[in-house]
N, C-alpha and C. Protein backbone atom coordinates (compact mmCIF):
# COMPACT_ATOMS: atom_id res chain seq x y z
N UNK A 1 -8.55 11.97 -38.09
CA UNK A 1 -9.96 12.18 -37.81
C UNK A 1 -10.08 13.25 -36.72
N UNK A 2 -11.26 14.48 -37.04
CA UNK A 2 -11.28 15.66 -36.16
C UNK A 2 -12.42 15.16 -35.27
N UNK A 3 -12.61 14.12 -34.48
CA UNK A 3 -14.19 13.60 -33.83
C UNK A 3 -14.94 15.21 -33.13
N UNK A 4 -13.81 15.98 -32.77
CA UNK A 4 -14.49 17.22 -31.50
C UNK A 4 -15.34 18.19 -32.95
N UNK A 5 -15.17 17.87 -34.24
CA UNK A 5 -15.88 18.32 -34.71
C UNK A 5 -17.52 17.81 -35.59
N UNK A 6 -17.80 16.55 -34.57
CA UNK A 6 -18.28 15.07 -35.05
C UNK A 6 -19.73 15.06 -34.53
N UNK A 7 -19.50 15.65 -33.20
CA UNK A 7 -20.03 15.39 -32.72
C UNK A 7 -21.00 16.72 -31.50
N UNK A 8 -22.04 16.66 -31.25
CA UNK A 8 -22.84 17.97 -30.89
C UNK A 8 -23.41 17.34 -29.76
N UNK A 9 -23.71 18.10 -28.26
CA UNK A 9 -24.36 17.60 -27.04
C UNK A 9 -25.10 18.38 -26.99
N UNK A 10 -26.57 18.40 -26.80
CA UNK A 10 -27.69 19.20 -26.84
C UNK A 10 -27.71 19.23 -25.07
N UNK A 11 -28.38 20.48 -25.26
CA UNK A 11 -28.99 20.53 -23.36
C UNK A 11 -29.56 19.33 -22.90
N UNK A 12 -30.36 18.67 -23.99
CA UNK A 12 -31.19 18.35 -23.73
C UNK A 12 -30.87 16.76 -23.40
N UNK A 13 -29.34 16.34 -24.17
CA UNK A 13 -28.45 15.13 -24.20
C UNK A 13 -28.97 14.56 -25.34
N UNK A 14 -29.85 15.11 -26.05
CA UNK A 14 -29.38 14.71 -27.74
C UNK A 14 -28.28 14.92 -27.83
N UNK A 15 -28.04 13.82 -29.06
CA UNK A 15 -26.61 13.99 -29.83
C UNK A 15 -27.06 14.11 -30.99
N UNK A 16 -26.06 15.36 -31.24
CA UNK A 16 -26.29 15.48 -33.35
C UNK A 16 -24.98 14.76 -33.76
N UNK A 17 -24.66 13.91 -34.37
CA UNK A 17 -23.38 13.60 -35.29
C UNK A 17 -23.66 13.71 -36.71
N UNK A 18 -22.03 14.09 -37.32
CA UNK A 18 -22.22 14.81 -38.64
C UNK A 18 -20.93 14.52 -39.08
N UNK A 19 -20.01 13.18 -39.96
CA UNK A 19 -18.82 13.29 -40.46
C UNK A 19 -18.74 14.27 -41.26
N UNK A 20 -16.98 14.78 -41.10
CA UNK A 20 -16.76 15.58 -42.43
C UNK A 20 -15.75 14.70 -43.20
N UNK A 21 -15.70 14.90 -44.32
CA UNK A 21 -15.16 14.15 -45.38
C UNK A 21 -13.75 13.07 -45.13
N UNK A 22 -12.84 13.79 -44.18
CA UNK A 22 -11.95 13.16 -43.08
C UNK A 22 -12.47 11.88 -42.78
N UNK A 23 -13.77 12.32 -41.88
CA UNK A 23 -13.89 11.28 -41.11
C UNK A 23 -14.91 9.96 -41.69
N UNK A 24 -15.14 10.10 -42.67
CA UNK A 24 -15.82 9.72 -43.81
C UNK A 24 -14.81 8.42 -44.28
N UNK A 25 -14.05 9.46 -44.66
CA UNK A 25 -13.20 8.08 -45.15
C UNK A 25 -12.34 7.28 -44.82
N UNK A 26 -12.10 7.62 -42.93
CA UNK A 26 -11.67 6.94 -41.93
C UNK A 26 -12.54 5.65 -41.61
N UNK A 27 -13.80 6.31 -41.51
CA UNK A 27 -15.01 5.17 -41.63
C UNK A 27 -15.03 4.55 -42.38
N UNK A 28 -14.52 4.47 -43.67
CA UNK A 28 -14.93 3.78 -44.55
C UNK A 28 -14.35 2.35 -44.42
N UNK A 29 -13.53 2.41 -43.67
CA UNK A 29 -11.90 1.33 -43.45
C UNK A 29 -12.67 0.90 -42.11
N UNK A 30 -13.23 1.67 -40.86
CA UNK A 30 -13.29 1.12 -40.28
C UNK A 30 -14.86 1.49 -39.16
N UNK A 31 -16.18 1.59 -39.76
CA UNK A 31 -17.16 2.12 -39.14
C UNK A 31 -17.34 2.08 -37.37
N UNK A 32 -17.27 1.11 -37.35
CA UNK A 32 -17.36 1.36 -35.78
C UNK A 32 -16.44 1.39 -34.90
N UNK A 33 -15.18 1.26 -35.14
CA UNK A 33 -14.48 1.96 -34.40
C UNK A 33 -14.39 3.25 -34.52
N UNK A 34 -14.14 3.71 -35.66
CA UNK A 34 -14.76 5.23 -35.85
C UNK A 34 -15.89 5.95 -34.62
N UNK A 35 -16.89 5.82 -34.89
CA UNK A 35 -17.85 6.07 -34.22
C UNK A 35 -17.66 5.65 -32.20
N UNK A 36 -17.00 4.58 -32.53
CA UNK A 36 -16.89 4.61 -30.61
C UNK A 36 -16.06 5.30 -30.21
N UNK A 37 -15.06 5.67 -31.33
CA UNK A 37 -13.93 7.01 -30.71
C UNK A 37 -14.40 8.09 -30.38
N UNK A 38 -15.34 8.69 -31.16
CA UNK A 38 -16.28 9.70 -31.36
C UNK A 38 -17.05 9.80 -29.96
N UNK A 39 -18.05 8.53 -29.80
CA UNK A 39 -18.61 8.86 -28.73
C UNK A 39 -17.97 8.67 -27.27
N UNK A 40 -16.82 8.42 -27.40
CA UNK A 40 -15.77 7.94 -26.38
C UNK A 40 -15.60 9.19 -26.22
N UNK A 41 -15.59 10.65 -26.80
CA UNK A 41 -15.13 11.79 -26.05
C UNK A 41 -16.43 12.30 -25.65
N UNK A 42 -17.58 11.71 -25.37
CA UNK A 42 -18.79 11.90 -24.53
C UNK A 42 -18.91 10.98 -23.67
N UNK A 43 -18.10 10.42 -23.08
CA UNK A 43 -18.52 9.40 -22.48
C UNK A 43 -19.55 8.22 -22.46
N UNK A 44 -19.44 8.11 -23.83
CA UNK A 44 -20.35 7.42 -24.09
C UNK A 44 -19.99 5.84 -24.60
N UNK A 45 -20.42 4.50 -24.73
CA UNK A 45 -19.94 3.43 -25.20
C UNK A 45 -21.22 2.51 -25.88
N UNK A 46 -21.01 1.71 -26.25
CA UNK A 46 -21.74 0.55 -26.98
C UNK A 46 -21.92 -0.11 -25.47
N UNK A 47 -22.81 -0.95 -26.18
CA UNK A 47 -23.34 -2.05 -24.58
C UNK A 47 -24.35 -2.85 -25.68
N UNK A 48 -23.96 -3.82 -25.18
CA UNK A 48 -24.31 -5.44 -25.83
C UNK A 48 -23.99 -5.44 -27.27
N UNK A 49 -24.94 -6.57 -28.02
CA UNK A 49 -24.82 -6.68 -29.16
C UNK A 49 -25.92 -5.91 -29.90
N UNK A 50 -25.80 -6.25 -31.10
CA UNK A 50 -26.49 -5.07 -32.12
C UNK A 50 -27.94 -6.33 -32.08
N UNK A 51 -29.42 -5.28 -31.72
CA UNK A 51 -30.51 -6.11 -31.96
C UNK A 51 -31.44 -6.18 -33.05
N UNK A 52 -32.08 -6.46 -33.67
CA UNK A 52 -32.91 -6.05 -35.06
C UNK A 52 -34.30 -5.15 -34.48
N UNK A 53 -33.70 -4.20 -35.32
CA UNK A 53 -35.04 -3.27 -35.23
C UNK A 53 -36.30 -3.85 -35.99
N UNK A 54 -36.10 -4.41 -36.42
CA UNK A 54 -37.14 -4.79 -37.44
C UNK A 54 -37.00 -5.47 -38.62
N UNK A 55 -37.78 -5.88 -39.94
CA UNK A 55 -37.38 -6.48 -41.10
C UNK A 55 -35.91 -5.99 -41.06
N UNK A 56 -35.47 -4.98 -41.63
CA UNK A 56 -34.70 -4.21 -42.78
C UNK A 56 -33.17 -3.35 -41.55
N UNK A 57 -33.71 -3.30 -40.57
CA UNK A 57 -32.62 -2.68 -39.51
C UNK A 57 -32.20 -3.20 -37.93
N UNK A 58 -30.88 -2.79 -38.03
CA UNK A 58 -30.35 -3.58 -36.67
C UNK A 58 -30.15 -2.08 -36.01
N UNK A 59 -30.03 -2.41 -34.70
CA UNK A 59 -29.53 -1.13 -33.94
C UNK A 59 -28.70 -1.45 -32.26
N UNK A 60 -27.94 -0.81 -32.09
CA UNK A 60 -27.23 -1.04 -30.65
C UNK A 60 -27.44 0.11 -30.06
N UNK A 61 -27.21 -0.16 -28.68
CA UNK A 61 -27.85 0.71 -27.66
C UNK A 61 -26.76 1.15 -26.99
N UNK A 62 -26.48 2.69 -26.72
CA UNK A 62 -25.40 3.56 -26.67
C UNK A 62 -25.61 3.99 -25.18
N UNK A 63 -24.56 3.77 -24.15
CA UNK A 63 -24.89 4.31 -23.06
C UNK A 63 -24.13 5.85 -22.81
N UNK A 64 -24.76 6.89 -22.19
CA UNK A 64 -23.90 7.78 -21.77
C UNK A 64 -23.36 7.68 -20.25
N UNK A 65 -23.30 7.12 -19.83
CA UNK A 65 -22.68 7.20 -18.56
C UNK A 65 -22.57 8.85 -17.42
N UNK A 66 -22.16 9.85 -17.66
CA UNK A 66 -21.51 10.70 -17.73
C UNK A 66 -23.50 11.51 -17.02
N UNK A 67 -24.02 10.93 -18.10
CA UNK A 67 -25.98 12.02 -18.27
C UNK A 67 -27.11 10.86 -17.99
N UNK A 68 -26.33 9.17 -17.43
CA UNK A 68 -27.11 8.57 -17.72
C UNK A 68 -28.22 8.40 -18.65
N UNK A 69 -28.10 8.28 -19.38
CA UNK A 69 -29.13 8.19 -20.69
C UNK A 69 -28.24 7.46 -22.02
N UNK A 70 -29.42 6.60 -22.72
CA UNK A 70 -29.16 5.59 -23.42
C UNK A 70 -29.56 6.26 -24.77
N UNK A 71 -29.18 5.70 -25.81
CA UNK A 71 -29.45 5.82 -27.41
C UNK A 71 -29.71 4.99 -28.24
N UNK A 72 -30.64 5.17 -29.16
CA UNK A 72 -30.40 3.49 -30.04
C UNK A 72 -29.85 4.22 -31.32
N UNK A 73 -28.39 3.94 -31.87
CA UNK A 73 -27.90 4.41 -32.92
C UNK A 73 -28.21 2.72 -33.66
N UNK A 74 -28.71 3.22 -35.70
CA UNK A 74 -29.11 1.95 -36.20
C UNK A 74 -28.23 1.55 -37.16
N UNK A 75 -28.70 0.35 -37.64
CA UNK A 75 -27.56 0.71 -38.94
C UNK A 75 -27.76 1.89 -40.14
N UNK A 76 -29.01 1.90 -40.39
CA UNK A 76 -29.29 3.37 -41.14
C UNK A 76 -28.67 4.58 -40.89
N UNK A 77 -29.13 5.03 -39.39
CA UNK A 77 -27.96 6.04 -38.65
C UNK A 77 -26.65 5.74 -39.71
N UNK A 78 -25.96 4.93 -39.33
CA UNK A 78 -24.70 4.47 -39.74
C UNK A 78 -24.36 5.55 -41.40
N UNK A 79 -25.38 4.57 -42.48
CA UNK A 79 -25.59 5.03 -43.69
C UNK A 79 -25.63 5.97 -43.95
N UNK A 80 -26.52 6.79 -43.09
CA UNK A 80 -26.42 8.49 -43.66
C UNK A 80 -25.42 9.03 -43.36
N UNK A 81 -24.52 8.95 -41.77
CA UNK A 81 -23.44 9.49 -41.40
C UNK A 81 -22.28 9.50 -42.73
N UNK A 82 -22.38 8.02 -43.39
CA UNK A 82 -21.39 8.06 -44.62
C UNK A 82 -21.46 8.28 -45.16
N UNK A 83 -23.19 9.01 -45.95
CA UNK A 83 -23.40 9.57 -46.95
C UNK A 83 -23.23 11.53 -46.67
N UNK A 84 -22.43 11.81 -45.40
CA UNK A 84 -22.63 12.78 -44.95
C UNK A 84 -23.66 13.89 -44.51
N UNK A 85 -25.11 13.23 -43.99
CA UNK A 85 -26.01 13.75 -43.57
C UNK A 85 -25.72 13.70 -42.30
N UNK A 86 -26.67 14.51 -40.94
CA UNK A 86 -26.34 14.52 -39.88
C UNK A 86 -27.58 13.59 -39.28
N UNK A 87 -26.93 12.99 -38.34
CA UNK A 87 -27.96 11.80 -37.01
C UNK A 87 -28.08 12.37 -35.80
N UNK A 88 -29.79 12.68 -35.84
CA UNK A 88 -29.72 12.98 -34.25
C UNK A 88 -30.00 11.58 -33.45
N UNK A 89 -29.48 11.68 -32.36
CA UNK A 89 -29.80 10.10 -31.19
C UNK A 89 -30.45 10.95 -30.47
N UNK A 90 -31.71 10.19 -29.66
CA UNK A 90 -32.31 10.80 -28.81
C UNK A 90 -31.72 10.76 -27.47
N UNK A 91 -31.72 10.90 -26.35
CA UNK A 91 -31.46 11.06 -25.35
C UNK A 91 -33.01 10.52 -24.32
N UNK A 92 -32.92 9.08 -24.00
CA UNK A 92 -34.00 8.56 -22.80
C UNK A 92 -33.30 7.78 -21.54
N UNK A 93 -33.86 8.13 -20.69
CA UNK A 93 -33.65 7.68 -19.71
C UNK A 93 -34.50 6.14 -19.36
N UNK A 94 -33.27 5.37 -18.95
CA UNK A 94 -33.22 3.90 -18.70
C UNK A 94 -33.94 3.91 -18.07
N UNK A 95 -34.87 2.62 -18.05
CA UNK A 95 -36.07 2.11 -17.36
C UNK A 95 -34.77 0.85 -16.48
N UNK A 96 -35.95 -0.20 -15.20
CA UNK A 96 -35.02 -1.03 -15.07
C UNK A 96 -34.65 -2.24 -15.89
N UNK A 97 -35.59 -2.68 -17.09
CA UNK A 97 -34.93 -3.47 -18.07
C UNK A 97 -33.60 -2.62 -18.52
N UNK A 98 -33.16 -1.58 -19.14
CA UNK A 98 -32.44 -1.18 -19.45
C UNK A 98 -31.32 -1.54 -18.58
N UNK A 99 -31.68 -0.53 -17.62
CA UNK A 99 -30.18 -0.47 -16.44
C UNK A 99 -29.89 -2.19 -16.51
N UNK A 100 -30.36 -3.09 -15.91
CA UNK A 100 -30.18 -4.49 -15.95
C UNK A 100 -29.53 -5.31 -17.45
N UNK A 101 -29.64 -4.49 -18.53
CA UNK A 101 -28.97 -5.19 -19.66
C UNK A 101 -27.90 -4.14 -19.65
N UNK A 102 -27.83 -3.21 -18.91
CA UNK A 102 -26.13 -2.44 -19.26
C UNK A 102 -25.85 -3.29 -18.34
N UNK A 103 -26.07 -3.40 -17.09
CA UNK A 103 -25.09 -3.93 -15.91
C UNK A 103 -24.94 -5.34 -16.20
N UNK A 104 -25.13 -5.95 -17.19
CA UNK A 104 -25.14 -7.60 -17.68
C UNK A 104 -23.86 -7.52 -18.70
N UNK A 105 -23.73 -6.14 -19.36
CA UNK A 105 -23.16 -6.09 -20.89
C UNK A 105 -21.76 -5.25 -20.20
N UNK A 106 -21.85 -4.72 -19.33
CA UNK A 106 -20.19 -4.25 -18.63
C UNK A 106 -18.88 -4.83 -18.45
């Protein structure tokens, strides 16, 4: 798996991610470890458990450490990455509910 080619840091601390066929079918065996390797060369990690977005989607909340700023990657995210489309994550800055459920989930 090439992750340094996986993955995109915007000025702005968007992230674009985009598997290529490699990493596609690395995922396929094993999705989220995949993906935390990936964001592991941004300094970035998972924190807590995965929450429901709603009816139809779950999502976990991605810390960057490094830019302070959080992400909600979903399971959809997930889906397109394997269907090889690209996911942007937004880049927001933690309120203090936030900070208080990373520093609970460390």
């Amino acid at each position: 798996m090439r992750s340094e080619y996986c993955i995109v840091e915007l000025d702005n601390g968007n992230l674009v991610i985009k598997y290529d066929e490699e990493t596609i079918t690395s995922a396929l065996l094993d999705r989220w470890g995949v993906l935390a390797e990936i964001l592991w060369n941004l300094d970035c990690r998972f924190v807590g458990d995965p929450q429901s977005l709603g009816n139809f989607d779950v999502g976990i909340m991605v810390y960057n450490s490094r830019l302070d700023r959080i992400y909600i990657f979903s399971g959809n995210d997930m889906e397109n990455l394997l269907d090889g489309k690209s996911v942007r994550l937004l880049a927001v800055v933690p309120d203090e509910e936030a900070r208080q459920y990373i520093a609970e989930h460390e």
